[in-house]
Protein backbone atom coordinates (compact mmCIF):
# COMPACT_ATOMS: atom_id res chain seq x y z
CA UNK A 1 20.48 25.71 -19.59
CA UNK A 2 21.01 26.09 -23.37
CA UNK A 3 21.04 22.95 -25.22
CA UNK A 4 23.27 24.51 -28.53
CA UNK A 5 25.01 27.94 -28.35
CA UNK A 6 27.97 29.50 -30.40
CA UNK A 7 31.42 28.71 -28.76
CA UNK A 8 34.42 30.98 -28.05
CA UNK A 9 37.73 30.88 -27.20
CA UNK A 10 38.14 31.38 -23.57
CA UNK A 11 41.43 31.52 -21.44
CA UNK A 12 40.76 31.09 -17.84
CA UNK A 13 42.95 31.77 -14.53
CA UNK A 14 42.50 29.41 -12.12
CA UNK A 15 44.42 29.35 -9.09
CA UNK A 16 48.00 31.47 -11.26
CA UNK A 17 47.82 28.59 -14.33
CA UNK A 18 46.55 29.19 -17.69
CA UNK A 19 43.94 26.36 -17.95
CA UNK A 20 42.93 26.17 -21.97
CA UNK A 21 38.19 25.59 -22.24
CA UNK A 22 36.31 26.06 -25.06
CA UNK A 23 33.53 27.69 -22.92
CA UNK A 24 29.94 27.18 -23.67
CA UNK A 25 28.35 30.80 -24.26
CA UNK A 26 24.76 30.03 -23.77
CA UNK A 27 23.86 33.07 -25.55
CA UNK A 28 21.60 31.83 -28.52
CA UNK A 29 22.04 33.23 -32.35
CA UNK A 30 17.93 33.16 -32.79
CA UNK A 31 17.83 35.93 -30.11
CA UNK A 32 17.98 39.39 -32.16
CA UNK A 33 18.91 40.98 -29.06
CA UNK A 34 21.55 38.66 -27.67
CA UNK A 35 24.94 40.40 -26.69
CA UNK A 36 27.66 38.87 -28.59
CA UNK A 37 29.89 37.23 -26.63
CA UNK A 38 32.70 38.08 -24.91
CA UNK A 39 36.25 36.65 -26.03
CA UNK A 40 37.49 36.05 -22.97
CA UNK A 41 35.79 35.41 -19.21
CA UNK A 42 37.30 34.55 -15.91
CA UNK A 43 35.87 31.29 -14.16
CA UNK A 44 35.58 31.11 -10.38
CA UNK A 45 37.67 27.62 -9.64
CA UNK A 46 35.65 24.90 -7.38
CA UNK A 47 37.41 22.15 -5.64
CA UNK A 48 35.53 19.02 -4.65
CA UNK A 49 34.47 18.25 -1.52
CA UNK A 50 34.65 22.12 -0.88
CA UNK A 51 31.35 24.35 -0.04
CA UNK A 52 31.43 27.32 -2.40
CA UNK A 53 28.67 29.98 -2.24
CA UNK A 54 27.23 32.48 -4.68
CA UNK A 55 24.37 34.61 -5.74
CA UNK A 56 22.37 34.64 -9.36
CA UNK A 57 21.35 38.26 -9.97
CA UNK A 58 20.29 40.07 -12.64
CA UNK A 59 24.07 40.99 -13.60
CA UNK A 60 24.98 37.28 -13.78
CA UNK A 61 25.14 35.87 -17.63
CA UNK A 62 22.56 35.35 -19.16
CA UNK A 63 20.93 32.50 -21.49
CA UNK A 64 19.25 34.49 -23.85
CA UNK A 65 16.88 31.15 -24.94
CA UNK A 66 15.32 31.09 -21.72
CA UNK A 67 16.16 34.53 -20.24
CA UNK A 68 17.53 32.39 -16.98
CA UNK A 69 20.86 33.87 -15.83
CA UNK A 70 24.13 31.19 -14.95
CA UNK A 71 27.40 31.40 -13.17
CA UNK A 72 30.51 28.72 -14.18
CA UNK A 73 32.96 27.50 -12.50
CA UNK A 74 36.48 25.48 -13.40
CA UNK A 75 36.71 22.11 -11.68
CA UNK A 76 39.25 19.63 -12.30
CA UNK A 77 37.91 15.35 -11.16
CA UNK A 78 40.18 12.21 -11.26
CA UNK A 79 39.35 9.99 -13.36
CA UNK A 80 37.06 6.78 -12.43
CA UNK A 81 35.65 8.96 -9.90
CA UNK A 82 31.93 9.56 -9.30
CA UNK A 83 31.12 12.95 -8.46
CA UNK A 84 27.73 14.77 -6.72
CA UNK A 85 26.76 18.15 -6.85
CA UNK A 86 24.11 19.33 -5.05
CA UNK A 87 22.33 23.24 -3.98
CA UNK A 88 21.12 24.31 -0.92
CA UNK A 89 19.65 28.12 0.05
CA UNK A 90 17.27 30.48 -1.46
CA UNK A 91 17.78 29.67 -5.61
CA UNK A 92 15.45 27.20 -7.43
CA UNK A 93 18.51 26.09 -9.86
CA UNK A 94 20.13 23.00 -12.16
CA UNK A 95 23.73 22.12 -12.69
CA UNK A 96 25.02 20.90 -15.66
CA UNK A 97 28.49 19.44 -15.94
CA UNK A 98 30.69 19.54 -19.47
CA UNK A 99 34.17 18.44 -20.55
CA UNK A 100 36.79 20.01 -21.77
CA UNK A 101 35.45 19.44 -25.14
CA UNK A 102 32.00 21.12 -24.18
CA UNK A 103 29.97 17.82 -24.24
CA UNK A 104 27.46 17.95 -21.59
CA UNK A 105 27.89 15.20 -19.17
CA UNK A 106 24.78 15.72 -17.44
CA UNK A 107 22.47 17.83 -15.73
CA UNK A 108 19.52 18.05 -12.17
CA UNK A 109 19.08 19.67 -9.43
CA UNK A 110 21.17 17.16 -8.07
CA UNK A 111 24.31 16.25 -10.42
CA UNK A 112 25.70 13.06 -10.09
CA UNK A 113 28.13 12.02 -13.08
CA UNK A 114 31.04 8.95 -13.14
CA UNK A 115 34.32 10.29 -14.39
CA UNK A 116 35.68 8.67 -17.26
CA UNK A 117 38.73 10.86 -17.97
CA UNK A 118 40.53 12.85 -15.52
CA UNK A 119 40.97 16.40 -16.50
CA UNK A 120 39.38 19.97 -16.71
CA UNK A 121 35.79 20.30 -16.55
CA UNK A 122 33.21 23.38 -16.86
CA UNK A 123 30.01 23.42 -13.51
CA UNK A 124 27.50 25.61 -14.70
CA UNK A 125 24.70 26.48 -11.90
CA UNK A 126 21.48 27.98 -13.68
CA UNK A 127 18.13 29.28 -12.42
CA UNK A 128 15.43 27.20 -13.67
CA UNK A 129 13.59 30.02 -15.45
CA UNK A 130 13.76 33.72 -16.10
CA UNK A 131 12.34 34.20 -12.54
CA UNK A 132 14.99 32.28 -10.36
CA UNK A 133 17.23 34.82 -8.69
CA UNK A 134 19.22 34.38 -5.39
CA UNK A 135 21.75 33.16 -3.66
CA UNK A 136 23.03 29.16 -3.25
CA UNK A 137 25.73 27.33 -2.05
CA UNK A 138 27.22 24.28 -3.83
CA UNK A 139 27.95 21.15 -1.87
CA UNK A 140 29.98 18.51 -3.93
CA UNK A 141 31.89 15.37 -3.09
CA UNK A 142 32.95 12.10 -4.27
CA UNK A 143 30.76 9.38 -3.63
CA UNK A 144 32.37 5.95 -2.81
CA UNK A 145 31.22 3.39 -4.69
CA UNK A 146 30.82 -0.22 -3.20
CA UNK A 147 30.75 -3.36 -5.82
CA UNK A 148 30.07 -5.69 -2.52
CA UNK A 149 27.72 -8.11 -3.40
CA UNK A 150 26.48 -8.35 0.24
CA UNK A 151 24.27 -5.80 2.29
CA UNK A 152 24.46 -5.54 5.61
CA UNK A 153 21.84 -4.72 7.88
CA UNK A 154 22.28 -1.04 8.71
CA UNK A 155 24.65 -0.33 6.69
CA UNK A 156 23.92 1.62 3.51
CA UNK A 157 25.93 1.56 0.26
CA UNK A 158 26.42 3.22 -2.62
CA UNK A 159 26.41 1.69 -6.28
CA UNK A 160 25.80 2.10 -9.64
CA UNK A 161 23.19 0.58 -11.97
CA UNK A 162 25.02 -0.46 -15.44
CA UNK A 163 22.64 -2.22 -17.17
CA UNK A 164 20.58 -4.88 -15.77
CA UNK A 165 20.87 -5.27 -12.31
CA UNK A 166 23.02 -5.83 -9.28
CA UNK A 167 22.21 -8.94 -6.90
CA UNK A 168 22.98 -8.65 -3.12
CA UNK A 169 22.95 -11.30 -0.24
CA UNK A 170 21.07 -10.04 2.94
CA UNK A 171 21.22 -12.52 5.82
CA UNK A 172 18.58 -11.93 8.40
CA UNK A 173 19.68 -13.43 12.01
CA UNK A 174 16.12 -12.57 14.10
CA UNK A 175 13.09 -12.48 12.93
CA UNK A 176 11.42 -9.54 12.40
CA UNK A 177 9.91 -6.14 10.28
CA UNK A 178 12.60 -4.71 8.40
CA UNK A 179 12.76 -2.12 5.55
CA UNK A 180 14.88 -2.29 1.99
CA UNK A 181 14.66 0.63 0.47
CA UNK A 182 16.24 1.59 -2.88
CA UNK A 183 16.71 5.67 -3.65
CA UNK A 184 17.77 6.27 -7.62
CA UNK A 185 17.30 9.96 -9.19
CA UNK A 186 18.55 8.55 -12.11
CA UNK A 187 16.01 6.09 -12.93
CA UNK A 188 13.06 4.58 -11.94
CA UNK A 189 13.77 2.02 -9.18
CA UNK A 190 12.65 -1.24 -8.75
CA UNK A 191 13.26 -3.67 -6.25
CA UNK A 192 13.21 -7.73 -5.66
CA UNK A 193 13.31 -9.87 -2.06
CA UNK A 194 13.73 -13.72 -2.60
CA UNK A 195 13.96 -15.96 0.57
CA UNK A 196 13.34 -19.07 1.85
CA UNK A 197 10.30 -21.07 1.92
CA UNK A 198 9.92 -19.51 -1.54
CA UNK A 199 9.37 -16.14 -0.29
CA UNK A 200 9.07 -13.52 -2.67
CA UNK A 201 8.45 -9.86 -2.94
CA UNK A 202 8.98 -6.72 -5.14
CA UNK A 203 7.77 -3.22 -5.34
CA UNK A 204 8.43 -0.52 -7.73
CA UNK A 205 7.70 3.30 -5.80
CA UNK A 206 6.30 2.65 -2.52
CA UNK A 207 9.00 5.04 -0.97
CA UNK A 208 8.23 7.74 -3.28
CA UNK A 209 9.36 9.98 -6.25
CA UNK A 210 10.25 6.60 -8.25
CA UNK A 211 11.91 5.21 -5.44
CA UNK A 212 11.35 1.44 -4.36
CA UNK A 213 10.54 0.15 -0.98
CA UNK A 214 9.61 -3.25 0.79
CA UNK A 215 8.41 -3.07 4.23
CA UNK A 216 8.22 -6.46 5.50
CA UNK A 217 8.03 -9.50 8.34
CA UNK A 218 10.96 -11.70 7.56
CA UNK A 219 12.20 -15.14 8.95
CA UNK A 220 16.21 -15.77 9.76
CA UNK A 221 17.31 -17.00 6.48
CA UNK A 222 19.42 -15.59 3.50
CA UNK A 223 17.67 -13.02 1.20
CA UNK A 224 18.42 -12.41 -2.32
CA UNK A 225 17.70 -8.41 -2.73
CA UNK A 226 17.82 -7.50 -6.36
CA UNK A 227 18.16 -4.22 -7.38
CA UNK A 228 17.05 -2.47 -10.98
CA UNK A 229 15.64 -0.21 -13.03
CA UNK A 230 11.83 -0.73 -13.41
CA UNK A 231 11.42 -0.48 -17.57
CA UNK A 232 14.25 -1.87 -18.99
CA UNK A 233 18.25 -1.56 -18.52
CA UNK A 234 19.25 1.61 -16.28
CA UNK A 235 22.03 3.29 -15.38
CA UNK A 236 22.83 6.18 -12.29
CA UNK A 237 24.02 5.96 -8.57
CA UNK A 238 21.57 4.02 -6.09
CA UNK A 239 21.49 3.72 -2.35
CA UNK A 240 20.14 0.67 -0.91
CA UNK A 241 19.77 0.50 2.52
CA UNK A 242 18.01 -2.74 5.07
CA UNK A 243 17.17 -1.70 8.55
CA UNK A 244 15.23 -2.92 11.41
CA UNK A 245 11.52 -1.38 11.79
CA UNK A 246 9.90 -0.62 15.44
CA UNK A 247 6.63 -2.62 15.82
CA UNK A 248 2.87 -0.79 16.80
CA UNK A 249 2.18 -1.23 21.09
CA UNK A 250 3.91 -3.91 22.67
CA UNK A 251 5.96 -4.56 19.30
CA UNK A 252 4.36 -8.34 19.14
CA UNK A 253 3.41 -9.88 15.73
CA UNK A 254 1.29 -13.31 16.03
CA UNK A 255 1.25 -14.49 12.65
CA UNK A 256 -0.35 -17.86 13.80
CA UNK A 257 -1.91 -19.23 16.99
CA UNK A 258 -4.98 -18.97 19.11
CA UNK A 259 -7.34 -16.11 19.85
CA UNK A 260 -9.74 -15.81 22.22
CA UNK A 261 -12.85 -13.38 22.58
CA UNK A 262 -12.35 -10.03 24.13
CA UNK A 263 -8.48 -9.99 22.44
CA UNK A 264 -6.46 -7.68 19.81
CA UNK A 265 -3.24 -8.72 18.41
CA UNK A 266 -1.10 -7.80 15.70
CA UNK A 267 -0.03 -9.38 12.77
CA UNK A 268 1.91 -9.07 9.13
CA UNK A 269 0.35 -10.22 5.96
CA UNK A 270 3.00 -10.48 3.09
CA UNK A 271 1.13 -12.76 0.92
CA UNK A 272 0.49 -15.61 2.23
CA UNK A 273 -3.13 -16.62 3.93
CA UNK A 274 -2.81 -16.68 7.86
CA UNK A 275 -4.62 -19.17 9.84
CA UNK A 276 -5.75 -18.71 13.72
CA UNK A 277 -7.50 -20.94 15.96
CA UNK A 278 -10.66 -18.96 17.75
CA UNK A 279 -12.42 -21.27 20.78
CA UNK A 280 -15.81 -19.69 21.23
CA UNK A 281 -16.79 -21.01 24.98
CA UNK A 282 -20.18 -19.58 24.88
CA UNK A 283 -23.12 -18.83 22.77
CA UNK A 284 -23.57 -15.72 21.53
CA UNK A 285 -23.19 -12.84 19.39
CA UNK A 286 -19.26 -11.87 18.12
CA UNK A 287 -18.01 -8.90 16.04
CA UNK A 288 -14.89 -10.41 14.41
CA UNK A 289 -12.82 -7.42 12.72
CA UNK A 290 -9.51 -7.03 10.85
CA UNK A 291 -8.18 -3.60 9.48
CA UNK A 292 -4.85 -2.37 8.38
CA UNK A 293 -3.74 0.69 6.26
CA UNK A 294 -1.48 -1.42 4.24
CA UNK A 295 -3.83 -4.08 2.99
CA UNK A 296 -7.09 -4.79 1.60
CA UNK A 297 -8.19 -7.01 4.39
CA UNK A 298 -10.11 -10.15 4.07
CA UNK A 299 -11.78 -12.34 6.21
CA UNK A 300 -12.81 -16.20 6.34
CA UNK A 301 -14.14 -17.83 9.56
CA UNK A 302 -15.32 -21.83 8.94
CA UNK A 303 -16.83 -23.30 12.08
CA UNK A 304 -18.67 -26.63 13.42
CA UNK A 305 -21.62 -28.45 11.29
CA UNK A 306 -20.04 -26.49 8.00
CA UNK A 307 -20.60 -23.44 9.50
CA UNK A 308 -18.76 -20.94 6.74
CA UNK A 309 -18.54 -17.17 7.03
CA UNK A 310 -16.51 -14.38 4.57
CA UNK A 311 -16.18 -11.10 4.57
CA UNK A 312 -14.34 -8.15 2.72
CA UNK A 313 -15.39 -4.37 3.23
CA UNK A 314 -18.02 -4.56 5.90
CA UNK A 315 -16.46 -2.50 8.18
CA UNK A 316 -15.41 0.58 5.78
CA UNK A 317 -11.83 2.01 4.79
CA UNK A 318 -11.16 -2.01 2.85
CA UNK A 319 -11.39 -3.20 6.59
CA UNK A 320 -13.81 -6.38 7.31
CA UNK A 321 -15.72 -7.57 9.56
CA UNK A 322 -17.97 -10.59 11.09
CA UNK A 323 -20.51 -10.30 13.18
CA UNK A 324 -22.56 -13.31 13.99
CA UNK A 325 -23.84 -15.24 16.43
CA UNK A 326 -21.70 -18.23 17.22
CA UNK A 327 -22.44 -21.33 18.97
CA UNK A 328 -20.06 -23.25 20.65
CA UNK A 329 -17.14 -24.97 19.60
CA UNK A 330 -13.25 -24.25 17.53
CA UNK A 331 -13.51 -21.94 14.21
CA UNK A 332 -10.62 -21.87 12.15
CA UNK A 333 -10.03 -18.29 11.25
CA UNK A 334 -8.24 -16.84 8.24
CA UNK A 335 -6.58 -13.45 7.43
CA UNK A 336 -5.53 -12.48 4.28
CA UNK A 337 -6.32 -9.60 1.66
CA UNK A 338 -9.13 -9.44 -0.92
CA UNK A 339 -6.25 -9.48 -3.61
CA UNK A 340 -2.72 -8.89 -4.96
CA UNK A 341 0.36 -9.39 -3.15
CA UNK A 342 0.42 -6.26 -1.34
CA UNK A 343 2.22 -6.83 2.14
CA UNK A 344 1.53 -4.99 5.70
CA UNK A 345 0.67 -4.65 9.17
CA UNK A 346 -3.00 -5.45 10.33
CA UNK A 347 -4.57 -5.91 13.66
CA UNK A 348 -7.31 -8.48 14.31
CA UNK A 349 -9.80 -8.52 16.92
CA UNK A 350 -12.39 -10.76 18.45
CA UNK A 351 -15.13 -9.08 21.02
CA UNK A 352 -19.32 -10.51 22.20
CA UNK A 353 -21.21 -8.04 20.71
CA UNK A 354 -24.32 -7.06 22.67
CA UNK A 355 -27.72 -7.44 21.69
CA UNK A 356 -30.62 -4.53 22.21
CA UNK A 357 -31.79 -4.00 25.62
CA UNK A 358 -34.14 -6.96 26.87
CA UNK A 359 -33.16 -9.01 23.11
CA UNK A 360 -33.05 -12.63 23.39
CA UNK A 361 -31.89 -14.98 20.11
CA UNK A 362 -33.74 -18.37 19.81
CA UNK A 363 -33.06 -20.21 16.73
CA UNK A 364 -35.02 -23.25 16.72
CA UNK A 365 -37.26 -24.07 18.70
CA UNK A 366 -41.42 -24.31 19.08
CA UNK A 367 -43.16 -21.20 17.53
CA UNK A 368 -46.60 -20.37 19.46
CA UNK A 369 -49.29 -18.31 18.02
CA UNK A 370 -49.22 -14.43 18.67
CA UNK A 371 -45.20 -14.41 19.88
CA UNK A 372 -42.89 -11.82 18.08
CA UNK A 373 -39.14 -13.62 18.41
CA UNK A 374 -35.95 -12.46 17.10
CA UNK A 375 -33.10 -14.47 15.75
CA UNK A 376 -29.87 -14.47 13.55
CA UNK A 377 -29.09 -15.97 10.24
CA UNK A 378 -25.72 -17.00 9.46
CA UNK A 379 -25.90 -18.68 6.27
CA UNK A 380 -27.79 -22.05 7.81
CA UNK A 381 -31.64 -22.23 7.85
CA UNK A 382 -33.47 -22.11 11.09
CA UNK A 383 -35.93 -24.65 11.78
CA UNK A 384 -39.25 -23.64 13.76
CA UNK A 385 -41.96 -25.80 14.67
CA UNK A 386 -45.68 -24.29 14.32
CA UNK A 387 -48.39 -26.66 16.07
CA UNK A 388 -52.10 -25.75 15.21
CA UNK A 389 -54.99 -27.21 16.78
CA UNK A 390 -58.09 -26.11 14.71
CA UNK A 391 -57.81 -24.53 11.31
CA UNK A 392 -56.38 -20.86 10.84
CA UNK A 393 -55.88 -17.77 8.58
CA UNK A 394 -51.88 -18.42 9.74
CA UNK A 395 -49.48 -15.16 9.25
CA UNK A 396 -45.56 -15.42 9.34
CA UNK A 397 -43.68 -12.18 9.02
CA UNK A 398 -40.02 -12.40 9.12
CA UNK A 399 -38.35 -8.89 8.83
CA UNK A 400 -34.44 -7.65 8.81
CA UNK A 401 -32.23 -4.93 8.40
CA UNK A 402 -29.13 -6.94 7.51
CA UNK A 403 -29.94 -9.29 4.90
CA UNK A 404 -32.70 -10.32 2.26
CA UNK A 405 -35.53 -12.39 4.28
CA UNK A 406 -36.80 -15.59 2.88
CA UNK A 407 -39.41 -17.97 4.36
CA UNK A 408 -40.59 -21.46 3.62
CA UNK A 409 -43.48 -23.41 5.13
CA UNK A 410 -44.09 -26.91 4.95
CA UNK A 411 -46.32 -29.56 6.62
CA UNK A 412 -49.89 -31.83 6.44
CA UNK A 413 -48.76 -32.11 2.96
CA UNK A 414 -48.79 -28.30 1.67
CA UNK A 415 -45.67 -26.29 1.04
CA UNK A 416 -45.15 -22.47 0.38
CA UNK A 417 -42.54 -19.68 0.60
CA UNK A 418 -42.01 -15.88 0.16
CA UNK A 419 -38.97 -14.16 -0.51
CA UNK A 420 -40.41 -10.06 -0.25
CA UNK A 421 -44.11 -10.19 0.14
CA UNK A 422 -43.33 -7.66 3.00
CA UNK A 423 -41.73 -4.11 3.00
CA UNK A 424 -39.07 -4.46 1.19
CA UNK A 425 -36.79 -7.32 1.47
CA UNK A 426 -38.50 -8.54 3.65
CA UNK A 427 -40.60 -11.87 4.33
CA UNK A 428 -44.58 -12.46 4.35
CA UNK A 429 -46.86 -15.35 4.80
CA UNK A 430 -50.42 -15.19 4.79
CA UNK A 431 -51.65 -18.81 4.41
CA UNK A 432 -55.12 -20.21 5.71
CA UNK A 433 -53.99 -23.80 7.23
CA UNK A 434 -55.83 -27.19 8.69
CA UNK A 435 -54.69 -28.29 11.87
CA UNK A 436 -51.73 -30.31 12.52
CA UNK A 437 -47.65 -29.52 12.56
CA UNK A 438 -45.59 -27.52 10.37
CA UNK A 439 -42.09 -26.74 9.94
CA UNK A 440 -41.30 -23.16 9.20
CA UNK A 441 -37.98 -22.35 7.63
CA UNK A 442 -35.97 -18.76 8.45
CA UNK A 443 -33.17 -17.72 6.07
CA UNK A 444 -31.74 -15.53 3.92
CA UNK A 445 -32.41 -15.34 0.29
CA UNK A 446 -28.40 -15.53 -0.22
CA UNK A 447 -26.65 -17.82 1.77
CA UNK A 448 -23.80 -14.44 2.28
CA UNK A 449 -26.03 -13.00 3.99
CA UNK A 450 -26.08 -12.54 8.29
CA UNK A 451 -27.38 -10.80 11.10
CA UNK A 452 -30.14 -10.42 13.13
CA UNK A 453 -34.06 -11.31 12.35
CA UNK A 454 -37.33 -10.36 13.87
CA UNK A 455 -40.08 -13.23 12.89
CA UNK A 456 -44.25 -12.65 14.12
CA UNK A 457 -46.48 -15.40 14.32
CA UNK A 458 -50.37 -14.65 14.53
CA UNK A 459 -53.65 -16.71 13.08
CA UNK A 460 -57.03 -16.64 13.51
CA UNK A 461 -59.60 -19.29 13.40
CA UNK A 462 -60.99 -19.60 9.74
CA UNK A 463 -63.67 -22.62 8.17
CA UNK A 464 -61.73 -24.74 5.84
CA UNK A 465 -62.61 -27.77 4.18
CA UNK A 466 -60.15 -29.92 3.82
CA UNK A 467 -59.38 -31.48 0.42
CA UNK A 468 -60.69 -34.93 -0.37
């Protein structure tokens, strides 16, 4: 649509009356080949609320800035109302809306414009480039405005942004998910969710094309939604809307609670840690895992004797994961995300995990000379006892795939300890000892680290001296 053009005098016929429009002639003087234009034009009248149709062609007038081609039409809107015209069919076109004195009002695919002044006023419908040809059909209608300041579950309004902000009450009766959602094509939308318990929550375009959205678990209670423009002061129509959302499976959130092995549940993170009780019966190996597509879960596990576990990516996609062998006893277990105050649904599971075929764990105990044993750090040293009864060429090799082996050996007054004299990260002690008891010490090099071990004791006999 032409931004400046020269102006003529038009007369135009709508409906039998002589309606007086200086008409914008989007024909522009830089064009050297530019028709001038003609002095007088007859505009097809719209009425709104009424569906009128028509075709762009190559015959329709044309803007000789951008080469698109434009039809007009004569409307005439009541003042204080606030108007929307929108297209629908085969042309890729903009509106733009003037006065009688040929100010332009305002212009989008989708025109919505508050009426100041009632009077005559000038639709023009435009391709969007030289290219855009076809037929349309304008839908307009006059949008009802509500200055409540209450929203209702449900039930959607329609308002405008002048200035600021506008500040609603939402009451929630059950608890629940429910969606806000703000829609604004005149600005960039922004929304705010205050509640009780000092609940708080905003978002700026999670529903898309500058629109705001917060999906979230709330408790009965009165809400404060505020709704605004993102940067700044904004003004344009905005729908808000608050509705109910259907829960995954059985449509159960546990937000708190116990859980048990060999159990899933559901739950909704908006912020704030959440804290679950798990009562491990038996000894044994557990794969603890939380995922969501909304969050960037995190997970905490603290246990008997100190016992302390975290975890934030371990099982891919910003899901986590804890596997580890658990003894007995109640674990306090804690969801929440690695960071931010994004909000979502996430699912948490607890399931035994099973060892290799024909694996046992033993992690203390008496080592004895030629045995191959496996065990699993969790963050705690392992303490094995290592009797010998004549002096040996002693080797301790303590191997893993999950975590950096370290090993420490101490007894008859010697000490000594390896972090990666083996294959890699892994542990090796090659020590020529007198006879007597020895404590050997399994662990990780970092106390983050977990899983499962594989340490080999062997010796043979070897002459020392002992030291006098």
């Amino acid at each position: 649509m032409a931004k400046s053009s020269p102006l003529s005098l038009i007369i135009v016929a709508v409906g039998g009356a002589a309606v007086g429009f200086l008409a914008a002639q989007t024909l522009s003087s830089s064009e050297p080949d530019a028709e001038e234009p003609q002095p007088q034009s007859t505009l097809e009248s719209l009425t709104l609320g009424e569906r009128v149709n028509g075709e762009i062609t190559s015959t329709s007038e044309l803007n000789g800035k951008d080469g698109s081609r434009f039809l007009r039409y004569a409307i005439n809107l009541e003042e204080g109302a606030l108007v929307e015209f929108s297209l629908r069919g085969a042309l890729q076109g903009v509106f733009a809306l003037y006065d009688d004195q040929l100010a332009l009002l305002g212009s989008g695919p989708t025109l919505r414009q508050p009426i100041k002044e009632g009077g005559e006023y000038i639709v023009v419908v435009s391709g969007v480039d030289e290219h855009s040809y076809g037929p349309f059909s304008i839908n307009s209608r006059a949008i009802e405005l509500s200055d409540s300041d209450t929203l209702t579950i449900e039930t959607p309004i329609d308002s405008w942004l002048e200035g600021a902000s506008r500040e609603l009450t939402l009451t929630i009766e059950e608890a629940g998910m429910y969606q806000i959602e703000m829609l604004a094509d005149d600005f960039d939308a922004y929304l705010e969710l205050e509640g009780p318990g000092g609940y708080y929550r905003e978002d700026d375009d999670s529903a898309g094309n500058l629109n705001a959205r917060i999906v979230d678990f709330l408790a009965p209670g009165d809400y404060q939604v505020t709704a605004r423009s993102a940067y700044g002061e904004g003004n344009g129509l905005f729908t808000l809307t608050a509705e109910p959302k259907t829960l995954p499976g059985d449509g159960e959130l546990r937000n708190d609670g116990t859980i048990t092995s060999n159990e899933t549940l559901n739950g909704w993170y908006s912020g704030q840690a959440l804290h679950y009780e798990l009562d491990i019966e038996d000894a044994g190996m557990y794969q603890i895992e939380m995922s969501s597509s909304d969050v960037d879960a995190y997970l905490e596990l603290e246990g008997p004797n100190g016992y302390f576990r975290e975890d934030d990516d371990s099982a891919g996609n910003l899901d986590a994961r804890i596997a580890d062998f658990l003894a007995p006893g109640v674990y306090r277990l804690t969801a929440r995300t690695a960071f931010g105050n994004d909000s979502g649904l996430f699912s948490l599971s607890v399931l035994p995990r099973d060892l290799p075929n024909g694996v046992e764990l033993r992690n203390e105990g008496v080592l004895t000379l030629g045995e191959t044993l496996n065990g699993w750090y969790s963050g705690e040293p392992l303490t094995y006892e290592l009797t010998l009864e004549e002096s040996s060429q002693v080797t301790l090799a303590m191997r893993s795939s999950d975590f950096d082996a370290y090993l420490e050996l101490y007894g008859e007054g010697v000490s000594y300890s390896d972090d990666d004299g083996g294959s890699g990260t892994d542990a090796l002690l090659e020590q020529a000892l007198l006879p007597g008891t020895y404590t050997v010490i399994a662990r990780g090099f970092s106390t983050r680290g977990s899983g499962m071990f594989e340490l080999q004791v062997s010796a043979e006999p070897a002459n020392i001296q002992p030291t006098t």
